[in-house]
Structures are given as C-alpha cells and as structure tokens.
Protein backbone atom coordinates (compact mmCIF):
# COMPACT_ATOMS: atom_id res chain seq x y z
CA UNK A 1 -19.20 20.56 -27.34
CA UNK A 2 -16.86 21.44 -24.85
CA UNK A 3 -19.11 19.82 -22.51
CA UNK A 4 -18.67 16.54 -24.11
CA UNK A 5 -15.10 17.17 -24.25
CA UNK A 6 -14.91 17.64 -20.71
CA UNK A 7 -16.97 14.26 -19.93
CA UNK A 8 -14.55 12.68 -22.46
CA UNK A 9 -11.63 13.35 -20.53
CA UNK A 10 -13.10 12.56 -17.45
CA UNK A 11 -13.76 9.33 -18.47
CA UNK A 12 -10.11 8.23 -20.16
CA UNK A 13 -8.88 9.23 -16.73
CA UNK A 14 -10.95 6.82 -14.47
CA UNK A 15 -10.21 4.38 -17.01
CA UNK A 16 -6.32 5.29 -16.66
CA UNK A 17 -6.32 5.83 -13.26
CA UNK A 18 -8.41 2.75 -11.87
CA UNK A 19 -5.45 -0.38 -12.25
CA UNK A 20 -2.89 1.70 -10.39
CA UNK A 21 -5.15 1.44 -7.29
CA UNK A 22 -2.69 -1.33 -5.86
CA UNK A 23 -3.83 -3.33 -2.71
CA UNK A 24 0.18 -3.69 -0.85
CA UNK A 25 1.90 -1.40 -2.46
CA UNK A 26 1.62 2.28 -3.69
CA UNK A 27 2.01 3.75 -7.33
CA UNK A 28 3.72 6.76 -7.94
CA UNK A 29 -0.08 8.13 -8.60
CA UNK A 30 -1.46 10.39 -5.78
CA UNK A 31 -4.73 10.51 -4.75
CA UNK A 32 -7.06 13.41 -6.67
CA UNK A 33 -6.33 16.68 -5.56
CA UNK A 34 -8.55 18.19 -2.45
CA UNK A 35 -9.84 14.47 -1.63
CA UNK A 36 -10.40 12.85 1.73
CA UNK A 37 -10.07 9.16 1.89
CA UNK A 38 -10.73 6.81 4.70
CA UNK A 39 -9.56 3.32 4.86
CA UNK A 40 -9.96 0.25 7.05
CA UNK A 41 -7.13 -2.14 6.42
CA UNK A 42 -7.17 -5.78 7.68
CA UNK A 43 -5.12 -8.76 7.69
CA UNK A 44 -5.30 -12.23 9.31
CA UNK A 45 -1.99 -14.03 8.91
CA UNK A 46 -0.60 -17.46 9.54
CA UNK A 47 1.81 -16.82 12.49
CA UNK A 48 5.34 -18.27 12.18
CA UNK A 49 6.64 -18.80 15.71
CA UNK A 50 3.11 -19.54 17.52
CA UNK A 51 -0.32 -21.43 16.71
CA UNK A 52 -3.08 -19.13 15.54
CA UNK A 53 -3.70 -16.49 13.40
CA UNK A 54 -2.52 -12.74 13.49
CA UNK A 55 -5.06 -10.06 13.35
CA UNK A 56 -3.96 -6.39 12.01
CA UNK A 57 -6.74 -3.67 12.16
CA UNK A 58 -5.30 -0.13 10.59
CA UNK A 59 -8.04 2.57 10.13
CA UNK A 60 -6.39 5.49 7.70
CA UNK A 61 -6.90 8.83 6.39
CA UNK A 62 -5.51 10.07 3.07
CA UNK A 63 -5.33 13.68 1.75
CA UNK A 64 -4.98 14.91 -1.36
CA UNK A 65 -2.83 17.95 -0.59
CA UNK A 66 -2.38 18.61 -4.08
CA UNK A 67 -1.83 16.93 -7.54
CA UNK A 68 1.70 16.11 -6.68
CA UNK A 69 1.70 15.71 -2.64
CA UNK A 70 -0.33 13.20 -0.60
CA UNK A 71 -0.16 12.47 3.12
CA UNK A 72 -1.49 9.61 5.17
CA UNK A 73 -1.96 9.00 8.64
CA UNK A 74 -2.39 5.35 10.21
CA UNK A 75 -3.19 3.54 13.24
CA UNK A 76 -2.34 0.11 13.68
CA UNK A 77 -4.12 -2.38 15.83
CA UNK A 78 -3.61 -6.13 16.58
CA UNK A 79 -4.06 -8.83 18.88
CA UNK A 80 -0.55 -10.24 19.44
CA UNK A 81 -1.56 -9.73 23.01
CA UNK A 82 -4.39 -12.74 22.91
CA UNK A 83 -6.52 -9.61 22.58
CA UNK A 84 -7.31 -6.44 20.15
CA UNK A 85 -4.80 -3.55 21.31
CA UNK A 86 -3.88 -0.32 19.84
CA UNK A 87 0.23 -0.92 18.87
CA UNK A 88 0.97 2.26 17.23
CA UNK A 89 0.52 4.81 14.43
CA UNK A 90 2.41 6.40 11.80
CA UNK A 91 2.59 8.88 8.98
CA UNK A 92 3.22 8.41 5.31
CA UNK A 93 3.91 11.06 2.27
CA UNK A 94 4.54 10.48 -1.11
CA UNK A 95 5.60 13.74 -3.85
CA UNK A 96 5.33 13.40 -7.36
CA UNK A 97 8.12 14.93 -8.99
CA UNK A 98 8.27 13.21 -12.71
CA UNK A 99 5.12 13.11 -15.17
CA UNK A 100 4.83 12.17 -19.14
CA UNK A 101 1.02 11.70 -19.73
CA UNK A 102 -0.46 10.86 -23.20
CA UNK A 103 -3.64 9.28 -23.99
CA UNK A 104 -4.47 6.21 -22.67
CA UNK A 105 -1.19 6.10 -21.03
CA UNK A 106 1.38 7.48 -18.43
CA UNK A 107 4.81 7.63 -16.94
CA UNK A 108 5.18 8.70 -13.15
CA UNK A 109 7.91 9.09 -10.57
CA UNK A 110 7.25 9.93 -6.98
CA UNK A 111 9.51 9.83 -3.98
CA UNK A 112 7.62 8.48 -0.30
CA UNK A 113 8.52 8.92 3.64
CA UNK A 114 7.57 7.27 6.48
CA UNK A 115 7.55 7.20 10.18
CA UNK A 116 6.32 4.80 12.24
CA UNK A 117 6.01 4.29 16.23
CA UNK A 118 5.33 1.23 17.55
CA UNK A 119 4.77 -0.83 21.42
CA UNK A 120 4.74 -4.17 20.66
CA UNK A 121 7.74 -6.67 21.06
CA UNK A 122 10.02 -7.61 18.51
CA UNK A 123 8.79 -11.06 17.23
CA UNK A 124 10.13 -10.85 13.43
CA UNK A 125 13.75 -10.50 12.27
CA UNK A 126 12.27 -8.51 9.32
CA UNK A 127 11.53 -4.77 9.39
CA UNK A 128 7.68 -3.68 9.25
CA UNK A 129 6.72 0.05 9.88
CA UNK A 130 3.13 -1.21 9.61
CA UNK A 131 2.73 -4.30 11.87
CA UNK A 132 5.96 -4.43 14.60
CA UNK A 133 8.46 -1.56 14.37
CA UNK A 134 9.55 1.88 15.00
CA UNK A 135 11.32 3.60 12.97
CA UNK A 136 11.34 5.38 9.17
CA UNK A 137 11.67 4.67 5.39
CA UNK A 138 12.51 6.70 2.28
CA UNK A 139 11.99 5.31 -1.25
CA UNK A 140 11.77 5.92 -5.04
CA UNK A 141 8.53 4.35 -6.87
CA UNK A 142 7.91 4.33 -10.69
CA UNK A 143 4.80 3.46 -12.46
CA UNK A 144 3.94 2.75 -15.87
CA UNK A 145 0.56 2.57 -17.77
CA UNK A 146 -0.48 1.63 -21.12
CA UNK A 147 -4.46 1.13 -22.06
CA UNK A 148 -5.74 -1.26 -19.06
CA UNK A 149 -2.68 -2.25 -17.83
CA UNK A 150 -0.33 -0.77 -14.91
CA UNK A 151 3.37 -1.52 -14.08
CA UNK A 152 4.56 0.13 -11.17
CA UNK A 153 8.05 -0.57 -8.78
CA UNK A 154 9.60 0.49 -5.79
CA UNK A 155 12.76 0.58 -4.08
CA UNK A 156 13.23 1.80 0.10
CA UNK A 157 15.78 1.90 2.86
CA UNK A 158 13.72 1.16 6.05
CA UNK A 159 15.26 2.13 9.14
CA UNK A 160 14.20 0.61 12.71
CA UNK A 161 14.58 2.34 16.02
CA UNK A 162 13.51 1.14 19.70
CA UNK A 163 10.09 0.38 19.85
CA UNK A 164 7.94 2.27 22.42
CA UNK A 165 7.40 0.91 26.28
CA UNK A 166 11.32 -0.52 26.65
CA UNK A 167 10.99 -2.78 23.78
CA UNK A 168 14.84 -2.64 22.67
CA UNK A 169 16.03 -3.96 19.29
CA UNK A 170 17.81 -7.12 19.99
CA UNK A 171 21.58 -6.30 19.32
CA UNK A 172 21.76 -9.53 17.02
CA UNK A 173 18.84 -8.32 14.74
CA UNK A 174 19.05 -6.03 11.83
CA UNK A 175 18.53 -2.83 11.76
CA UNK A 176 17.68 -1.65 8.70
CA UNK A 177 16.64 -3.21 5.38
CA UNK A 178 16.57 -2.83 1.61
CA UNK A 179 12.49 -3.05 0.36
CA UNK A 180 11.93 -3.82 -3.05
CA UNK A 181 8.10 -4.30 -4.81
CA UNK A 182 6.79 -4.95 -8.40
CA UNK A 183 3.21 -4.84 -9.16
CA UNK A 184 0.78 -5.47 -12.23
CA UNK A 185 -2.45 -4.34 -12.39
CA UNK A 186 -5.41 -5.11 -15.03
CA UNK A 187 -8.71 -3.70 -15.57
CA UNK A 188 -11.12 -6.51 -16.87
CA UNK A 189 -14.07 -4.71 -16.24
CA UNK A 190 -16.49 -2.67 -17.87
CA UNK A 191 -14.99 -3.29 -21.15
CA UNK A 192 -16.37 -0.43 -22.15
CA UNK A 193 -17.25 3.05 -20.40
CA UNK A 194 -20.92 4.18 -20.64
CA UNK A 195 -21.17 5.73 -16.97
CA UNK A 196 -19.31 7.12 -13.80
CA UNK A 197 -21.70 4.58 -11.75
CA UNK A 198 -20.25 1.47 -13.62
CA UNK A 199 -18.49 -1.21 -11.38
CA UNK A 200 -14.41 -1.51 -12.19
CA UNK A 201 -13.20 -4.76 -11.59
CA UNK A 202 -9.29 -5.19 -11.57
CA UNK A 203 -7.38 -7.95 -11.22
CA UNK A 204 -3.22 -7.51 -9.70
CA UNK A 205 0.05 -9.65 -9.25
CA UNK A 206 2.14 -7.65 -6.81
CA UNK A 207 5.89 -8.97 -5.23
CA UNK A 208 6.80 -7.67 -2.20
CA UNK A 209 10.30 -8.12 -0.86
CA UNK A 210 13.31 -7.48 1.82
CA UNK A 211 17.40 -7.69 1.84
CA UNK A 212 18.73 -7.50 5.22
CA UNK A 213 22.08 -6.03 4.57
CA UNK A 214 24.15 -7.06 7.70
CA UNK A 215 23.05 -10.36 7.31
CA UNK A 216 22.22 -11.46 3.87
CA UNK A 217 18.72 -12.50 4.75
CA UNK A 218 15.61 -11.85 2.41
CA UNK A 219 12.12 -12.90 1.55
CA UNK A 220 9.64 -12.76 -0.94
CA UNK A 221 6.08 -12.26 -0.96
CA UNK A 222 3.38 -12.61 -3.90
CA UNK A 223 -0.01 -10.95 -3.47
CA UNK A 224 -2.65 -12.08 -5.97
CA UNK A 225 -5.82 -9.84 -5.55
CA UNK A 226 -9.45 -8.58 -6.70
CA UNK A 227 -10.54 -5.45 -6.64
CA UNK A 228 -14.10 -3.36 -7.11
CA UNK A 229 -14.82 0.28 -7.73
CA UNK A 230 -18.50 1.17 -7.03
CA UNK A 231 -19.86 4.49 -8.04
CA UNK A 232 -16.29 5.78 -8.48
CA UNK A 233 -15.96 6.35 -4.95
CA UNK A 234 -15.98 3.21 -2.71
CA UNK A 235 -13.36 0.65 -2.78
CA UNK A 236 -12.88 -3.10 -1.99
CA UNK A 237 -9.75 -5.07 -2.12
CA UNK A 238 -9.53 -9.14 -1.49
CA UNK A 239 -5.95 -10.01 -1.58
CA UNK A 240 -4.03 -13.59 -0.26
CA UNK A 241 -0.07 -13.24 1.13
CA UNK A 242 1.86 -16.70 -0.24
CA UNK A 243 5.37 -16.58 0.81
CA UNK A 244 7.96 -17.56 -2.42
CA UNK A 245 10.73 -18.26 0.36
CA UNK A 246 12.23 -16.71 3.39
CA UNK A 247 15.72 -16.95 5.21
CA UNK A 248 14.43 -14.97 8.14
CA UNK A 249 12.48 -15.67 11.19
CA UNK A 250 8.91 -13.69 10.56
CA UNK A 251 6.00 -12.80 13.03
CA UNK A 252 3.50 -14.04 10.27
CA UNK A 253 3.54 -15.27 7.07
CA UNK A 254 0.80 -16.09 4.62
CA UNK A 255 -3.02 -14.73 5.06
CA UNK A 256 -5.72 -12.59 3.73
CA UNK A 257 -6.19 -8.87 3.06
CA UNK A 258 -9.61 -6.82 3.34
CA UNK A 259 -9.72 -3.53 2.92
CA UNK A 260 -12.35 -1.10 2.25
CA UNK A 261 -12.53 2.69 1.27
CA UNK A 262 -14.23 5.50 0.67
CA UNK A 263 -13.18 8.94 -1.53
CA UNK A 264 -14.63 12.30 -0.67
CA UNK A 265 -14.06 14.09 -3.74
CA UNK A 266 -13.10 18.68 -3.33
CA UNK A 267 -13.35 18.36 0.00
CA UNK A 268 -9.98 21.08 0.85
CA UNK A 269 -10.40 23.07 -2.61
C-alpha cells in the first residue's frame, strides 16, 4: 500500500510539474533537487539592421542545488561575425522562497539573478544578457497551476555594463530596462497517466517584453510553442518569435527556437 501511495504521488507530480517547463521564460519551479541538466539552446532570427539570419548557439548546465535553489551556467555562441564565434557566458540563479501546494495544483514565488559577460558589438538598442550584453538582472517570478494548466509571470530590472574587448555602450543608448513576461502552458497529452515512459506533449503562449525607462521605448514579443517529454527525462522545445510591435532598433527580430535537454536525476544527493 504505501508503495502504491508512493507511485501515486509520483505521478500527480509529473503531471503538475510538466506545463511549467516554459521554452523563453522560467517559472518560479526549480529543477528537482540533486539533478544535472544539460541544454543546447538555438535560435535563428530575422535580423533587423542587415540581410540574413542570426544564429545563437548556448550549450547550458542546470543544477538542482536543492528544492528551493537552482543555478545555471551558459555559454553563448553566434555568428554575427559572418562566422560561428564564442561571444560570452553567464550565470543564472533562481530561490524559491513562497510555496502553497495542494493536489493537482500550486502557488510559487521565486526571486532570479543574473550576470552576463559579453564581446560582441552593440547592434540592438534593447538589453539582452543572453545574445549582446554585459551586464546583470534581478527579478520576481510567480507561477500558478491548476489541473493541466500553468500561469506563470515575471517582472526584472536588467542592468547593462561595457561589453568585453572595448565595446563601450553608446552614450545615447539605454542602460537599463524594465522586463516583463506572461506565459501559459497546457498539457494535451497523455490524457491520462498509465506510465513514467509516456510522451507529454504541451502546448504554451508566452509574452515577452521591455520598457526602456530613459527613453520610453518598448517591445513585445509572442512565443507560440510545442513541447515533448520522452521517458521523463529528455526534452524538446519548437518555439516561433513574432514581434506584436517595437519602438526600438533590435539586432533580430522574429525566428525559431530549438532546444533540447536532458535530466540526470540524484546525481549530487
């Protein structure tokens, strides 16, 4: 009996747990305690100011510290320079401080950090710690779940410094920025659990946007997306960047996402 109450549990928690797996922006879920997870994030964007497409490469590794802390480190890689170049890295952590779990459903707060260095010129009046600038964030993110269905938001200040190898910010530019996201998630698949080895398919909205504050520009970003859980383990995301509008000049706009991961579950405990 306690057996089955054990698999039970197990089982309403991948089922919980597997829409707040966003593809552009991050719950206020953590990663399971004691895992190792590597990631290979790409992009291929539209760019704004040139012909031709933009081409972001980040390889990352996650660790579950505990049940509350996560860190992340990050390489990013693109070929802004007509060819495939290491630009940078950076390090992300996100605490969970606030948790009200029933159910089949949750409330969670977490507050994130993150620094980023970064060589590459300055191409986009917008602030990216992932894909152009130096520099760090702080932010609040909330998520709520009920049944199949995940609701999660964030707010950031993003601060930029000089990028690495003389590349000044411009003294006209901004240099810091108010982030904003909101993200849905749905699990449409299995309808029913029967087995850890069953495929999850979800389906997510997410809205990703920036305030300038010194000059009153913005944009706003909508990522439709498809995601699949094999085995419990292995991820693969399939997301396309539209652009709502923009009042800023931008390195790149609208494009694809691919990324793929893989969990390796009590690795550190």
């Amino acid at each position: 009996m306690r057996y089955l109450s054990i698999v039970f549990l197990v089982l309403i928690s991948s089922q919980i747990k597997a829409q707040e797996l966003f593809v552009v922006t991050e719950p206020a879920s953590n990663v399971p305690a004691g895992s190792i997870g590597i990631r290979v994030a790409q992009s291929l964007m539209n760019k704004e100011i040139e012909s031709g497409s933009l081409y972001n490469l980040s390889p990352e590794v996650t660790w579950g510290v505990n049940k509350n802390l996560m860190v992340r480190a990050s390489a990013f890689l693109n070929n802004s320079s007509n060819e495939l170049e290491g630009k940078g890295a950076g390090v992300y952590a996100k605490y969970r401080f606030f948790s009200v779990d029933d159910l089949q459903s949750h409330f969670r707060m977490a507050a994130f950090g993150r620094y980023s260095w970064n060589n590459s010129r300055m191409l986009s009046e917008g602030i990216d710690l992932t894909a152009g600038n130096s520099g760090y964030e702080a932010g609040i993110v909330a998520t709520q779940l009920i049944k199949k269905v995940a609701l999660s938001s964030s707010f950031s200040y993003s601060q930029s410094t000089d990028n690495l190898e003389n590349y000044a910010n411009p003294d006209l530019e901004s240099k810091n920025a108010f982030n904003y996201t909101f993200s849905v998630g749905k699990l449409m698949y299995p309808k029913r659990y029967t087995s850890f080895k069953q495929t999850n398919i979800n389906t997510m909205l997410e809205f990703v946007g920036q305030t300038l504050p010194s000059s009153g520009k913005s944009y706003l970003d909508v990522v439709p997306s498809v995601q699949f859980i094999i085995n419990s383990q292995a991820r693969i995301d399939i997301a396309y960047k539209k652009e709502l509008y923009s009042s800023m000049l931008r390195a790149a706009h609208d494009g694809f996402y691919l990324k793929l991961e893989y969990t390796f579950f009590n690795v550190t405990k």
